[in-house]
Structure formats: structure tokens, C-alpha cells
PDB file of N, CA and C in Angstrom:
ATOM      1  N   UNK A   1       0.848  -1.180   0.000  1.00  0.00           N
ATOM      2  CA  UNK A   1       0.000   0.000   0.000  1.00  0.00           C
ATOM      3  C   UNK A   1       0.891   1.240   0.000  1.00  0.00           C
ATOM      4  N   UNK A   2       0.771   2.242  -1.264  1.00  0.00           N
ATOM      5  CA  UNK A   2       1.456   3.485  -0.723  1.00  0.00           C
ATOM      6  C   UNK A   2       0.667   4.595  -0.006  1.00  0.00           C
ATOM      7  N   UNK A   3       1.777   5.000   0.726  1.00  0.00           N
ATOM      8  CA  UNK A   3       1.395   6.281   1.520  1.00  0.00           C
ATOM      9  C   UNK A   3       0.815   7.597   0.441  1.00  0.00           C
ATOM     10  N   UNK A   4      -0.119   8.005   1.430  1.00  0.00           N
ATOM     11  CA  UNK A   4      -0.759   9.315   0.057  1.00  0.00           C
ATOM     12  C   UNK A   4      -0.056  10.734   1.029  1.00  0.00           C
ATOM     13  N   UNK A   5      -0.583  11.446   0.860  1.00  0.00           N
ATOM     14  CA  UNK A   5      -0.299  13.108   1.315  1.00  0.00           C
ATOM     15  C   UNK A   5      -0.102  12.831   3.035  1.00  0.00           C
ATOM     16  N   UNK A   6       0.604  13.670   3.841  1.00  0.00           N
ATOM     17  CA  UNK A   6       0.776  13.551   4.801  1.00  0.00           C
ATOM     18  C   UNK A   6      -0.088  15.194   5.135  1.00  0.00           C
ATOM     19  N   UNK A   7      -0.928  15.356   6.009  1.00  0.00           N
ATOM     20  CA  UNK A   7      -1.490  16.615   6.247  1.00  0.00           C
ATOM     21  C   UNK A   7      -1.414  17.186   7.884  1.00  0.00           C
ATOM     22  N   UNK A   8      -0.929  18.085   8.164  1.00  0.00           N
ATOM     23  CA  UNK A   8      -0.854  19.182   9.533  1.00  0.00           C
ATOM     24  C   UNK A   8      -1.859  19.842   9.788  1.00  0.00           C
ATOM     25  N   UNK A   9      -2.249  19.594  11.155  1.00  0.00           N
ATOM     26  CA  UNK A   9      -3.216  20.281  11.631  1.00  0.00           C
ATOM     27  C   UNK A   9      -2.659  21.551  12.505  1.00  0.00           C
ATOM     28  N   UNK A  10      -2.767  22.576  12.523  1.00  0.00           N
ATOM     29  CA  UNK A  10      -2.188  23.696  13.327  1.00  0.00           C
ATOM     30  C   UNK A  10      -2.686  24.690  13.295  1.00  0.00           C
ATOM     31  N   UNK A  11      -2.362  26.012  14.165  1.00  0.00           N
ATOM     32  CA  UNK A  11      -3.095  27.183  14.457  1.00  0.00           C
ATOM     33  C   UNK A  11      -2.280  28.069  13.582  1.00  0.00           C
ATOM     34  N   UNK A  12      -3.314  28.891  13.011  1.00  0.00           N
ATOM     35  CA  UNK A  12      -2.184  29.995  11.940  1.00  0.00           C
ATOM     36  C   UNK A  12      -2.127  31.260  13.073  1.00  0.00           C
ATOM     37  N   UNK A  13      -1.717  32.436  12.280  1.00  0.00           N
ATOM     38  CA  UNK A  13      -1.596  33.501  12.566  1.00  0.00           C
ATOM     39  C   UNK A  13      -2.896  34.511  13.234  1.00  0.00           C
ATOM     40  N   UNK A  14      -4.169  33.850  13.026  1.00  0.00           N
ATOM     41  CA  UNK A  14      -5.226  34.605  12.594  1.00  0.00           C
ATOM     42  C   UNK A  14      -5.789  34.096  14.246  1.00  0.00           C
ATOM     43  N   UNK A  15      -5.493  32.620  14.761  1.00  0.00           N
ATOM     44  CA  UNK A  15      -6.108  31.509  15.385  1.00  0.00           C
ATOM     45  C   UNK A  15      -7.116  30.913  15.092  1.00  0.00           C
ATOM     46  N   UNK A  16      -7.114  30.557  13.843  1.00  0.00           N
ATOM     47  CA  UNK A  16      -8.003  29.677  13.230  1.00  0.00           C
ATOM     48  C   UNK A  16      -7.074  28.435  12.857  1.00  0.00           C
ATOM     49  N   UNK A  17      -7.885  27.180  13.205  1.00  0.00           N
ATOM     50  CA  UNK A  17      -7.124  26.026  13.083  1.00  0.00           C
ATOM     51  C   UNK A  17      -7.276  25.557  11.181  1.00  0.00           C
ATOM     52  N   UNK A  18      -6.033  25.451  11.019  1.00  0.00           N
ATOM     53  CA  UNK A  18      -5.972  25.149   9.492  1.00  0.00           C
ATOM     54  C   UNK A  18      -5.644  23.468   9.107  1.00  0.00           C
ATOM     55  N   UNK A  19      -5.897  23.010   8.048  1.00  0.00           N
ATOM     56  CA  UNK A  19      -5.581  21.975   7.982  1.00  0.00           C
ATOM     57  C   UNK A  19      -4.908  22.223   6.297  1.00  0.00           C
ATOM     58  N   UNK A  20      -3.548  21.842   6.308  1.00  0.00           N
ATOM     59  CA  UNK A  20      -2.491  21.857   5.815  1.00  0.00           C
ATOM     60  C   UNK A  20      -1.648  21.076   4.953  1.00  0.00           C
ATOM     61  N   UNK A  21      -1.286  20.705   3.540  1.00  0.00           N
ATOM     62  CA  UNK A  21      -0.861  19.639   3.224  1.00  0.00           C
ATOM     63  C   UNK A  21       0.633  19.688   3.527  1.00  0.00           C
ATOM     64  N   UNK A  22       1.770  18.596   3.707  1.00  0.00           N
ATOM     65  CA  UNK A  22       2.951  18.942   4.082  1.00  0.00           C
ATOM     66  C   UNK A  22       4.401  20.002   3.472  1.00  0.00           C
ATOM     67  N   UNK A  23       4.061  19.745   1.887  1.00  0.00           N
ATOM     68  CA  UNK A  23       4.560  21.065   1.266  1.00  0.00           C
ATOM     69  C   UNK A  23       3.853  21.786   0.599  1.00  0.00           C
ATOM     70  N   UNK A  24       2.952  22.103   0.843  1.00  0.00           N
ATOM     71  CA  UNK A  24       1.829  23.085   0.694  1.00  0.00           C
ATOM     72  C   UNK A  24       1.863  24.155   0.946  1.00  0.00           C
ATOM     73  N   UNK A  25       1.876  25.427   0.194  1.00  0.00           N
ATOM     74  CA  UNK A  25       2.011  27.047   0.595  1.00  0.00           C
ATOM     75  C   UNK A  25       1.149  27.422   1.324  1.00  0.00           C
ATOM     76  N   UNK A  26      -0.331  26.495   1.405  1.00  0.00           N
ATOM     77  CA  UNK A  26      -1.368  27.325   1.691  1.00  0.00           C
ATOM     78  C   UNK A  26      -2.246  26.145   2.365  1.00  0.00           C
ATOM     79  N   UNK A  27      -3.249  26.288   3.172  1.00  0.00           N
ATOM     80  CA  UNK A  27      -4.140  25.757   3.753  1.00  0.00           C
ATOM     81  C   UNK A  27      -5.266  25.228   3.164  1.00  0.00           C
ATOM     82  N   UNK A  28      -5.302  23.964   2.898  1.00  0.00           N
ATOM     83  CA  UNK A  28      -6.788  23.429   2.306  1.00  0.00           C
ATOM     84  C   UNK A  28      -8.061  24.265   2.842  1.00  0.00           C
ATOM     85  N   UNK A  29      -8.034  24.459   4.555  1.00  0.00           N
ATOM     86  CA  UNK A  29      -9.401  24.522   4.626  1.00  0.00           C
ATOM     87  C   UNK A  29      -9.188  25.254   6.256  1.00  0.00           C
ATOM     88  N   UNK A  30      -9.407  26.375   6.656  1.00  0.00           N
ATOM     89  CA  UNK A  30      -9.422  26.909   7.480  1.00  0.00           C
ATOM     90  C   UNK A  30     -11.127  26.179   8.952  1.00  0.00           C
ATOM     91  N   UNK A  31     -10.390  26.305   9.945  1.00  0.00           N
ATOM     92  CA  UNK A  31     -11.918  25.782  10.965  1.00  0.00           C
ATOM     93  C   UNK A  31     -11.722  26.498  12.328  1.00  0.00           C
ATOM     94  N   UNK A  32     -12.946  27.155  13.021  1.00  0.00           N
ATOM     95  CA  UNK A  32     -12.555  27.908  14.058  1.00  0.00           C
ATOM     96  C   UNK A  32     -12.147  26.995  15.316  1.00  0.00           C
ATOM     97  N   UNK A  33     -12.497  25.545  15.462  1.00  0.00           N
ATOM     98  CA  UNK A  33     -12.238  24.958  16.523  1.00  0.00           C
ATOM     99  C   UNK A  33     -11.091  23.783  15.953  1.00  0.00           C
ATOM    100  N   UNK A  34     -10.231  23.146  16.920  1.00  0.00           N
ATOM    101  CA  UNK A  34      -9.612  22.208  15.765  1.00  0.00           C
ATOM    102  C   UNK A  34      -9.968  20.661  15.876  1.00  0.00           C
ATOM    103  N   UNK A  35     -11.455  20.703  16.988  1.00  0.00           N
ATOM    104  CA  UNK A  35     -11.818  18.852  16.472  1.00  0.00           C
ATOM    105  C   UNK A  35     -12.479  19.276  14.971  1.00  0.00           C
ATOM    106  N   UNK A  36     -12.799  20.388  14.625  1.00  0.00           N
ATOM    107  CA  UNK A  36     -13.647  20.323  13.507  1.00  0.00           C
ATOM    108  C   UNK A  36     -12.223  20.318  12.215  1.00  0.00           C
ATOM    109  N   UNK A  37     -10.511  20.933  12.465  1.00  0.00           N
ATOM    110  CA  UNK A  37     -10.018  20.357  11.493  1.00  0.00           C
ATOM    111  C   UNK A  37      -9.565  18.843  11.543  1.00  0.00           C
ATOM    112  N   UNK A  38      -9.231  18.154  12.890  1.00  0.00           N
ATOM    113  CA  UNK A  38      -9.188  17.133  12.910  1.00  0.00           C
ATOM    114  C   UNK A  38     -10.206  16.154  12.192  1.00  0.00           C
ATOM    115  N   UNK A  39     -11.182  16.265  12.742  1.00  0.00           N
ATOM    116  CA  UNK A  39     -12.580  15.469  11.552  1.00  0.00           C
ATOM    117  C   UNK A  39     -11.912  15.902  10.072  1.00  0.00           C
ATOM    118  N   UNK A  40     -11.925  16.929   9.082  1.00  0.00           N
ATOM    119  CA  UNK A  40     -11.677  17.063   7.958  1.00  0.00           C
ATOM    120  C   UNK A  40     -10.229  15.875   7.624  1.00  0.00           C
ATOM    121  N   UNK A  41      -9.073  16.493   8.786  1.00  0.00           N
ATOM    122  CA  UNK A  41      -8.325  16.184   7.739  1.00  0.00           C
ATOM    123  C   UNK A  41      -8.257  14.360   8.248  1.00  0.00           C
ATOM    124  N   UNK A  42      -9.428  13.587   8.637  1.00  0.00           N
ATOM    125  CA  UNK A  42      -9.291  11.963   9.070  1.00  0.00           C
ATOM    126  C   UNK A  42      -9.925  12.334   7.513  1.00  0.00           C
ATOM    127  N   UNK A  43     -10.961  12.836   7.377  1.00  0.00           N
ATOM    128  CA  UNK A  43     -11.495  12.393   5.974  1.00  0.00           C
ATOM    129  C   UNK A  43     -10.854  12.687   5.176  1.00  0.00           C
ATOM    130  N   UNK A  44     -10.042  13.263   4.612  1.00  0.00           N
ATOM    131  CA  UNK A  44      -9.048  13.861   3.545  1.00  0.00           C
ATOM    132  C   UNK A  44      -7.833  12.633   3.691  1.00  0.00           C
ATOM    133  N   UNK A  45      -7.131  12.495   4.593  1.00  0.00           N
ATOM    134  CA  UNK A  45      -6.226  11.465   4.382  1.00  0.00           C
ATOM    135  C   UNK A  45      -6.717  10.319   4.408  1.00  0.00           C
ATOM    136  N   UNK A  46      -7.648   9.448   4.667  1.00  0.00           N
ATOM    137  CA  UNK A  46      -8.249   8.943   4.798  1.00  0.00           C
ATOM    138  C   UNK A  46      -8.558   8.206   3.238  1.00  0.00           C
ATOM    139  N   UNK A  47      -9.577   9.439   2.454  1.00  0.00           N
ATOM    140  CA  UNK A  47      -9.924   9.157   1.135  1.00  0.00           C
ATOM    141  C   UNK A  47      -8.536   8.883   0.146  1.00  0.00           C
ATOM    142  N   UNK A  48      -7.005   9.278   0.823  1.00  0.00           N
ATOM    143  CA  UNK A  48      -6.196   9.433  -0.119  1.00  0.00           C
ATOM    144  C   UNK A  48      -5.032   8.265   0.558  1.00  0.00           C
ATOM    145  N   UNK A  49      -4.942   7.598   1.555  1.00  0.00           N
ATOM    146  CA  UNK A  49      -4.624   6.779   1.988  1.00  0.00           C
ATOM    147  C   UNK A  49      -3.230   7.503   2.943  1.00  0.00           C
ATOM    148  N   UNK A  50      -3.577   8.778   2.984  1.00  0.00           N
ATOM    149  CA  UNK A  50      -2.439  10.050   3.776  1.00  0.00           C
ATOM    150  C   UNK A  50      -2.709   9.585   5.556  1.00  0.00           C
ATOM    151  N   UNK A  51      -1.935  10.250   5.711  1.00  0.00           N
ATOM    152  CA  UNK A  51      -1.859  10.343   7.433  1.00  0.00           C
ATOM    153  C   UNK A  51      -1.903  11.811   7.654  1.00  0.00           C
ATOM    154  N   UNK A  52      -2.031  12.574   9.009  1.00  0.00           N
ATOM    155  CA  UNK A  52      -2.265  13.321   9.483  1.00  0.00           C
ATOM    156  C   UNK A  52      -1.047  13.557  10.664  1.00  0.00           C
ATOM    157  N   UNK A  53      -0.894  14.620  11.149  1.00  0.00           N
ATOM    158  CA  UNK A  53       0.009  15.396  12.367  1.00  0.00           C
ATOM    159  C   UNK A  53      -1.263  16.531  13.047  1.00  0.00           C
ATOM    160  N   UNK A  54      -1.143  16.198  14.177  1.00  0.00           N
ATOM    161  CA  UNK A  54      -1.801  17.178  15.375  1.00  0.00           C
ATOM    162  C   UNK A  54      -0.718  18.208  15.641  1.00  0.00           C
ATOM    163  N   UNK A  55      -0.811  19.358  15.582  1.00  0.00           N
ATOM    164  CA  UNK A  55      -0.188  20.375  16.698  1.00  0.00           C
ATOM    165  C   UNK A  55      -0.357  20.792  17.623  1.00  0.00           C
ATOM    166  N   UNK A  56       0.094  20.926  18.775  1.00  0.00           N
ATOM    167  CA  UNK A  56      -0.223  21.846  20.192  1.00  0.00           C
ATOM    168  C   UNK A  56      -0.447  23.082  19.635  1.00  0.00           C
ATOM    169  N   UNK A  57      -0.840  24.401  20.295  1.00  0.00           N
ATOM    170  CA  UNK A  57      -0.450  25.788  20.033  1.00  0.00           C
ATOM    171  C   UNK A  57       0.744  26.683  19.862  1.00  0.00           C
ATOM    172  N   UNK A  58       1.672  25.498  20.862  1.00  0.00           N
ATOM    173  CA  UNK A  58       3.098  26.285  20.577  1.00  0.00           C
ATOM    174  C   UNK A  58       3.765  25.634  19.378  1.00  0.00           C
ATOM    175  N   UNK A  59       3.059  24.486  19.061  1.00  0.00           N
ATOM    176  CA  UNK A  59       3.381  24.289  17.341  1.00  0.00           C
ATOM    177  C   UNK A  59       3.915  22.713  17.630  1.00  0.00           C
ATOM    178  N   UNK A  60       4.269  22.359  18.356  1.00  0.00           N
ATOM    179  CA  UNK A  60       4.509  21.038  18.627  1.00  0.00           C
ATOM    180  C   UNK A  60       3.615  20.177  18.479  1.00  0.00           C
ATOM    181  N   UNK A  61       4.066  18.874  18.122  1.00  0.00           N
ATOM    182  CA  UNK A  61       3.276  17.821  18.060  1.00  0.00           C
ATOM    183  C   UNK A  61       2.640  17.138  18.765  1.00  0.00           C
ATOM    184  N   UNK A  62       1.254  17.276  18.903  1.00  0.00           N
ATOM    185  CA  UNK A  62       0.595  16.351  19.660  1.00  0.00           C
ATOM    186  C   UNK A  62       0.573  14.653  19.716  1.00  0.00           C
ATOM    187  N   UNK A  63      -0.368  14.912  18.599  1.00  0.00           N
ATOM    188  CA  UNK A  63      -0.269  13.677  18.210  1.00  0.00           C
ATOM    189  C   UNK A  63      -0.276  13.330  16.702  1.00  0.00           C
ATOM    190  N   UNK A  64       0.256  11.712  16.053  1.00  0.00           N
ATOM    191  CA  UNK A  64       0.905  11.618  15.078  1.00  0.00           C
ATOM    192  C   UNK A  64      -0.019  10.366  14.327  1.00  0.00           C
ATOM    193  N   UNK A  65      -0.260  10.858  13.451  1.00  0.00           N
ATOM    194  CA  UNK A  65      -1.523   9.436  12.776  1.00  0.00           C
ATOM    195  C   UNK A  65      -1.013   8.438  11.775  1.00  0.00           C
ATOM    196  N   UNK A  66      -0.124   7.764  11.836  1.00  0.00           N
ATOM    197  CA  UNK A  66       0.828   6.816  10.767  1.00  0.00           C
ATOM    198  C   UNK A  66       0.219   6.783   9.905  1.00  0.00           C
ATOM    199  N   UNK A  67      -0.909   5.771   9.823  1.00  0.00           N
ATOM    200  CA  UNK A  67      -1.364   5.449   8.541  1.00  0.00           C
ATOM    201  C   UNK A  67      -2.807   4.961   8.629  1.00  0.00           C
ATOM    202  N   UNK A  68      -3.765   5.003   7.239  1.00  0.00           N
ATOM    203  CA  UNK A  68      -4.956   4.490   7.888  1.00  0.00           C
ATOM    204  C   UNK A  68      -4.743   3.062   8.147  1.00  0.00           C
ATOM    205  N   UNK A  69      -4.084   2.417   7.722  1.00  0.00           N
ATOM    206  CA  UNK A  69      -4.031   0.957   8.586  1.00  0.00           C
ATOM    207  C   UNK A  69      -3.797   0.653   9.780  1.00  0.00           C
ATOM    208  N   UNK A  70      -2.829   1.582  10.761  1.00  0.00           N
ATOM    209  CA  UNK A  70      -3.049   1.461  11.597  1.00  0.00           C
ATOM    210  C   UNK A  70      -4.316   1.738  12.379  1.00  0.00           C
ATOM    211  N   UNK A  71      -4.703   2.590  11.819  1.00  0.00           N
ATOM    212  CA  UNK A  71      -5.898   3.230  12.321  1.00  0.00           C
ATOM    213  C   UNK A  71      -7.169   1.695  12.781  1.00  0.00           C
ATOM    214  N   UNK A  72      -6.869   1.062  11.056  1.00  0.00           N
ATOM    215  CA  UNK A  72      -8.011   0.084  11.119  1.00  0.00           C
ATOM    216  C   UNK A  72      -7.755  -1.254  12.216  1.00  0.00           C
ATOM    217  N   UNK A  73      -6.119  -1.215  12.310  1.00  0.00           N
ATOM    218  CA  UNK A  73      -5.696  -2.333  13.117  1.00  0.00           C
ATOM    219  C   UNK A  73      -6.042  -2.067  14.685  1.00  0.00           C
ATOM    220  N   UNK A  74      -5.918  -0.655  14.767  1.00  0.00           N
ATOM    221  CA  UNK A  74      -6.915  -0.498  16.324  1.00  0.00           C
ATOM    222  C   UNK A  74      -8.861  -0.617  16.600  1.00  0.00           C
ATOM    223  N   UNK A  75      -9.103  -0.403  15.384  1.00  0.00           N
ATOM    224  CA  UNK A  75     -10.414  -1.077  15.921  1.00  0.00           C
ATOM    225  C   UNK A  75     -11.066  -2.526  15.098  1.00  0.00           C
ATOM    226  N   UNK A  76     -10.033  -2.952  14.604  1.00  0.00           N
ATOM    227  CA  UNK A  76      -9.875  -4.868  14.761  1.00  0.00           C
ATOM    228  C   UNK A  76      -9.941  -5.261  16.364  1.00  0.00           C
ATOM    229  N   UNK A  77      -8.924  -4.348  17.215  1.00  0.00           N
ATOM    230  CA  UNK A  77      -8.777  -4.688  18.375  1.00  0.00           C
ATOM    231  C   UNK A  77      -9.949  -4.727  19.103  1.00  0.00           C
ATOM    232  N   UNK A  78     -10.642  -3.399  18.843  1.00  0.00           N
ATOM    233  CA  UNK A  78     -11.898  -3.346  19.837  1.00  0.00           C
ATOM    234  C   UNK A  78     -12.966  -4.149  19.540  1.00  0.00           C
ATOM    235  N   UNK A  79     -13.019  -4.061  17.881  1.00  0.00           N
ATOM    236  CA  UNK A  79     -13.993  -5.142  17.908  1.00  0.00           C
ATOM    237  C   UNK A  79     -14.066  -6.365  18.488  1.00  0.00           C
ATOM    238  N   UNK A  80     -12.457  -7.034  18.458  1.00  0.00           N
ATOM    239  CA  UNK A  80     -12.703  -8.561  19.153  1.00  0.00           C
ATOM    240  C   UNK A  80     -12.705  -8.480  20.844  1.00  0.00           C
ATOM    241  N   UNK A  81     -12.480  -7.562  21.398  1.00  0.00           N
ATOM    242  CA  UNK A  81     -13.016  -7.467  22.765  1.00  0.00           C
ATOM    243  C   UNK A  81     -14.377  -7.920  23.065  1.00  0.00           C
ATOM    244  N   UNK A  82     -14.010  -8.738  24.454  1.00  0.00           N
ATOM    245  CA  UNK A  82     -16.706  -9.066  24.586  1.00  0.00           C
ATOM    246  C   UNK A  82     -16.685  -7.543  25.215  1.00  0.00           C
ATOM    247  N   UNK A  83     -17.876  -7.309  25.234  1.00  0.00           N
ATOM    248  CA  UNK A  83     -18.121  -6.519  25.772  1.00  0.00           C
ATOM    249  C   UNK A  83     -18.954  -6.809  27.312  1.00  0.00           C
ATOM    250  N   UNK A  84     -18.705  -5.383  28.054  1.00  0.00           N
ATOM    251  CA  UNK A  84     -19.319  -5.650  29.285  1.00  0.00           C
ATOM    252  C   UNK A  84     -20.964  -5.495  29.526  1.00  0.00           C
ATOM    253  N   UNK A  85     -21.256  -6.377  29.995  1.00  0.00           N
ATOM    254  CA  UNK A  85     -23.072  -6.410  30.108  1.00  0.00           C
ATOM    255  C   UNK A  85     -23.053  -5.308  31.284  1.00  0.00           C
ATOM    256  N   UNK A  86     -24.190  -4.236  31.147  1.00  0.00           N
ATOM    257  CA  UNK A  86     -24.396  -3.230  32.568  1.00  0.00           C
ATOM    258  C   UNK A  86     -25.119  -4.305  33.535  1.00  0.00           C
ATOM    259  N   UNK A  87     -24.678  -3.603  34.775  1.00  0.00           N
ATOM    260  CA  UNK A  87     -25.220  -4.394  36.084  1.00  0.00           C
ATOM    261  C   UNK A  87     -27.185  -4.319  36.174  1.00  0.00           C
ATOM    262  N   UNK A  88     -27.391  -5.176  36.275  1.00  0.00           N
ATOM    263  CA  UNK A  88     -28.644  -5.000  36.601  1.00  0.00           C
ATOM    264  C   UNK A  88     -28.635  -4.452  38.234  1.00  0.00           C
ATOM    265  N   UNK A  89     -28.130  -4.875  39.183  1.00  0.00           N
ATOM    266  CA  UNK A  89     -28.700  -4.125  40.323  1.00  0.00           C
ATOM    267  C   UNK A  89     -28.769  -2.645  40.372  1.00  0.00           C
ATOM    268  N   UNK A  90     -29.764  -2.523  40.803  1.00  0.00           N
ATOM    269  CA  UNK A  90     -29.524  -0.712  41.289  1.00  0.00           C
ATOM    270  C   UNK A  90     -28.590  -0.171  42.135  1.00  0.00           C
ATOM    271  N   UNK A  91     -28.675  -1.041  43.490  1.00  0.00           N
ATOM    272  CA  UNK A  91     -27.473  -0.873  44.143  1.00  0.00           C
ATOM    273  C   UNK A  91     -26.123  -1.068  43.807  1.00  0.00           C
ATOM    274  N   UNK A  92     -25.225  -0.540  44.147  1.00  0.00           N
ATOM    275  CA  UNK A  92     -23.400  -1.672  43.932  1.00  0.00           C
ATOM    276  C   UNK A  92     -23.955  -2.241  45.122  1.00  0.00           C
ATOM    277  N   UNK A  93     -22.872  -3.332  44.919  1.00  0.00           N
ATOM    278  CA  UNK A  93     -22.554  -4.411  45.832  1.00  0.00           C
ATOM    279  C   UNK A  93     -21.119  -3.532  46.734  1.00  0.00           C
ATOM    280  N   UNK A  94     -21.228  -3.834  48.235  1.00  0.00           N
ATOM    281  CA  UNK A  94     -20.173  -3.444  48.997  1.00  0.00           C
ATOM    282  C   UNK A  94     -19.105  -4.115  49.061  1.00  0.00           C
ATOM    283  N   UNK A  95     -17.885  -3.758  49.199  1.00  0.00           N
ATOM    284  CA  UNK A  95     -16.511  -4.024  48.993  1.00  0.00           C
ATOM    285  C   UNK A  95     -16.230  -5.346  50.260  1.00  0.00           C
ATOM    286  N   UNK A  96     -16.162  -6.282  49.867  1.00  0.00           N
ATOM    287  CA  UNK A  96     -15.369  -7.191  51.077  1.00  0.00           C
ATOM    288  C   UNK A  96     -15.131  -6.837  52.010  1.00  0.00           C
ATOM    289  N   UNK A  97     -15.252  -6.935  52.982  1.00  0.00           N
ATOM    290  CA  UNK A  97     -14.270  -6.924  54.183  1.00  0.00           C
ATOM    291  C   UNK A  97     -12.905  -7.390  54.413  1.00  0.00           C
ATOM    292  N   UNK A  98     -11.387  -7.289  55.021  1.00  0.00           N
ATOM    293  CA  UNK A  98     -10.276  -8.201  55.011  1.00  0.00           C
ATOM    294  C   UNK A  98     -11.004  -8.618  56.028  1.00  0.00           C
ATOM    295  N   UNK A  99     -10.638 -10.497  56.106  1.00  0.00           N
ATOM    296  CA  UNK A  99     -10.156 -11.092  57.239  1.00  0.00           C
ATOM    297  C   UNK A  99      -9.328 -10.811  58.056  1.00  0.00           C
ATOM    298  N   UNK A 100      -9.628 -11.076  58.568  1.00  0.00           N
ATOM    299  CA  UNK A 100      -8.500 -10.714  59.983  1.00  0.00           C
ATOM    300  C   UNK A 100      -7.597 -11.659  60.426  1.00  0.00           C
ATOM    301  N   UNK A 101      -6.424 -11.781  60.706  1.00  0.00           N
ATOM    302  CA  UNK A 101      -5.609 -13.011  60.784  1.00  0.00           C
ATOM    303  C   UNK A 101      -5.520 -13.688  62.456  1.00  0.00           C
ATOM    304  N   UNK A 102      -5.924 -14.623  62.535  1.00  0.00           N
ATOM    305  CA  UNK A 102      -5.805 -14.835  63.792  1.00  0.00           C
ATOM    306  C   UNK A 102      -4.568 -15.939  64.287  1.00  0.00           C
ATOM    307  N   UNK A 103      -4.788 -16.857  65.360  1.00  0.00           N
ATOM    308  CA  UNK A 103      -3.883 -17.641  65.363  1.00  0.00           C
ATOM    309  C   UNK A 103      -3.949 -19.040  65.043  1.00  0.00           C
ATOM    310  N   UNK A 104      -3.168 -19.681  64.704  1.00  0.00           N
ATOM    311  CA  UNK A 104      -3.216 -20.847  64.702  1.00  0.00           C
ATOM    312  C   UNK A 104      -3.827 -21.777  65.676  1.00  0.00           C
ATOM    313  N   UNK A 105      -5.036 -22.569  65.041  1.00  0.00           N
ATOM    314  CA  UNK A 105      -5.590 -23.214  66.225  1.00  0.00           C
ATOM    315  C   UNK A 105      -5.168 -24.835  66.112  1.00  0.00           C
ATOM    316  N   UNK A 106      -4.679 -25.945  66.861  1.00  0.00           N
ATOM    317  CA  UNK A 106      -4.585 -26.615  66.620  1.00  0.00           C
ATOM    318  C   UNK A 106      -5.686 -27.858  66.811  1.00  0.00           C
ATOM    319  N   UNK A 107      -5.534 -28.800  65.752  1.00  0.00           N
ATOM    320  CA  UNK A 107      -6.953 -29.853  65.877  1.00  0.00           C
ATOM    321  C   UNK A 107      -6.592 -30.203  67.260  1.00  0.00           C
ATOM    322  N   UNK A 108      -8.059 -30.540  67.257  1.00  0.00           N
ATOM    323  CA  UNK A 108      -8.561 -31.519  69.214  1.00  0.00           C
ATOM    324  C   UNK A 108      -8.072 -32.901  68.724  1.00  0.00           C
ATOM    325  N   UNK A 109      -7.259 -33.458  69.792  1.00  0.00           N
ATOM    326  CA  UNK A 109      -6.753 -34.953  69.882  1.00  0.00           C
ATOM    327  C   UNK A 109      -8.392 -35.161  69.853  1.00  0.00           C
ATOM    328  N   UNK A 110      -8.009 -36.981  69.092  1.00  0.00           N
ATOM    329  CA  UNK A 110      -9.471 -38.117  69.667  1.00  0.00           C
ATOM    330  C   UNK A 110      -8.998 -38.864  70.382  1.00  0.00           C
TER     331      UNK A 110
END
């Protein structure tokens, strides 16, 4: 499989979060919050088989999106997990008590 476009998510000058191709002069697509460029650019690399880069504000990397295969190999994972049934009681159940250690008792002769 080849890799497609690699795309940056980051804050410009303006503070609008842009989403960015890697040698790209200019910004695909400007967004005022940045889950809303994050969503774009999963679908943009995504459709092109690209990966993505998160930035912090001071421009550093958050987080780093390899490839969509990895992507898919993490929810292979979740899918084969069981899942947990919710509790039917209303109440929780209370926590154990410890035993308490006592002494050694020895058996009664017959």
C-alpha cells in the first residue's frame, strides 16, 4: 500500500485552526475549533490513503496518525473485545471486608 499526502493540523496567525498539506504554501481549509479540522483532515487522508500530524499551540506535536491501517488495526482490536453487560442491580454491591488473621488453632486430639 502506498502512503498518500501527509497533512498538519495547526493554528495559523489569525487563530483559526488550518488543515495543511505537508509542502503546501497554503491551507486546504481553514476551521474555528480544531476537532472540527481534525474530523476534515481523518477524511481527507483517509480518502487518499495520507496520514495526518496534530499540533499543540506552541506548534509542537501532539499527536501523530501513521497510517490508515493502523488506524483500522486499532479497531480490529476493539472489535474482538466481549463486551461488558451493565449491572442490573440498582445498588453496587459493597466491597469485602479483610479477614482478619488470627492464630493458629490446633486440631482436638481423639
Amino acid at each position: 500500500m502506498a502512503v498518500g499526502q501527509k497533512y498538519h493540523i495547526s493554528q495559523n496567525d489569525d487563530g483559526k485552526w488550518q488543515v495543511k498539506g505537508e509542502k503546501a504554501g497554503k491551507a486546504l481549509k481553514l476551521f474555528d475549533k480544531q476537532k472540527e479540522a481534525i474530523a476534515y483532515a481523518k477524511t481527507v487522508a483517509g480518502n487518499q490513503e495520507g496520514n495526518f500530524v496534530i499540533h499543540k499551540l506552541d506548534g509542537k506535536i501532539r499527536k501523530q496518525d501513521y497510517s490508515r491501517a493502523e488506524s483500522e488495526k486499532k479497531t480490529d482490536k476493539k472489535a474482538t473485545k466481549p463486551e461488558k453487560k451493565p449491572s442490573t442491580d440498582k445498588q453496587s454491591k459493597p466491597a469485602a471486608k479483610p479477614v482478619k488473621k488470627t492464630e493458629k488453632v490446633k486440631p482436638a486430639k481423639k
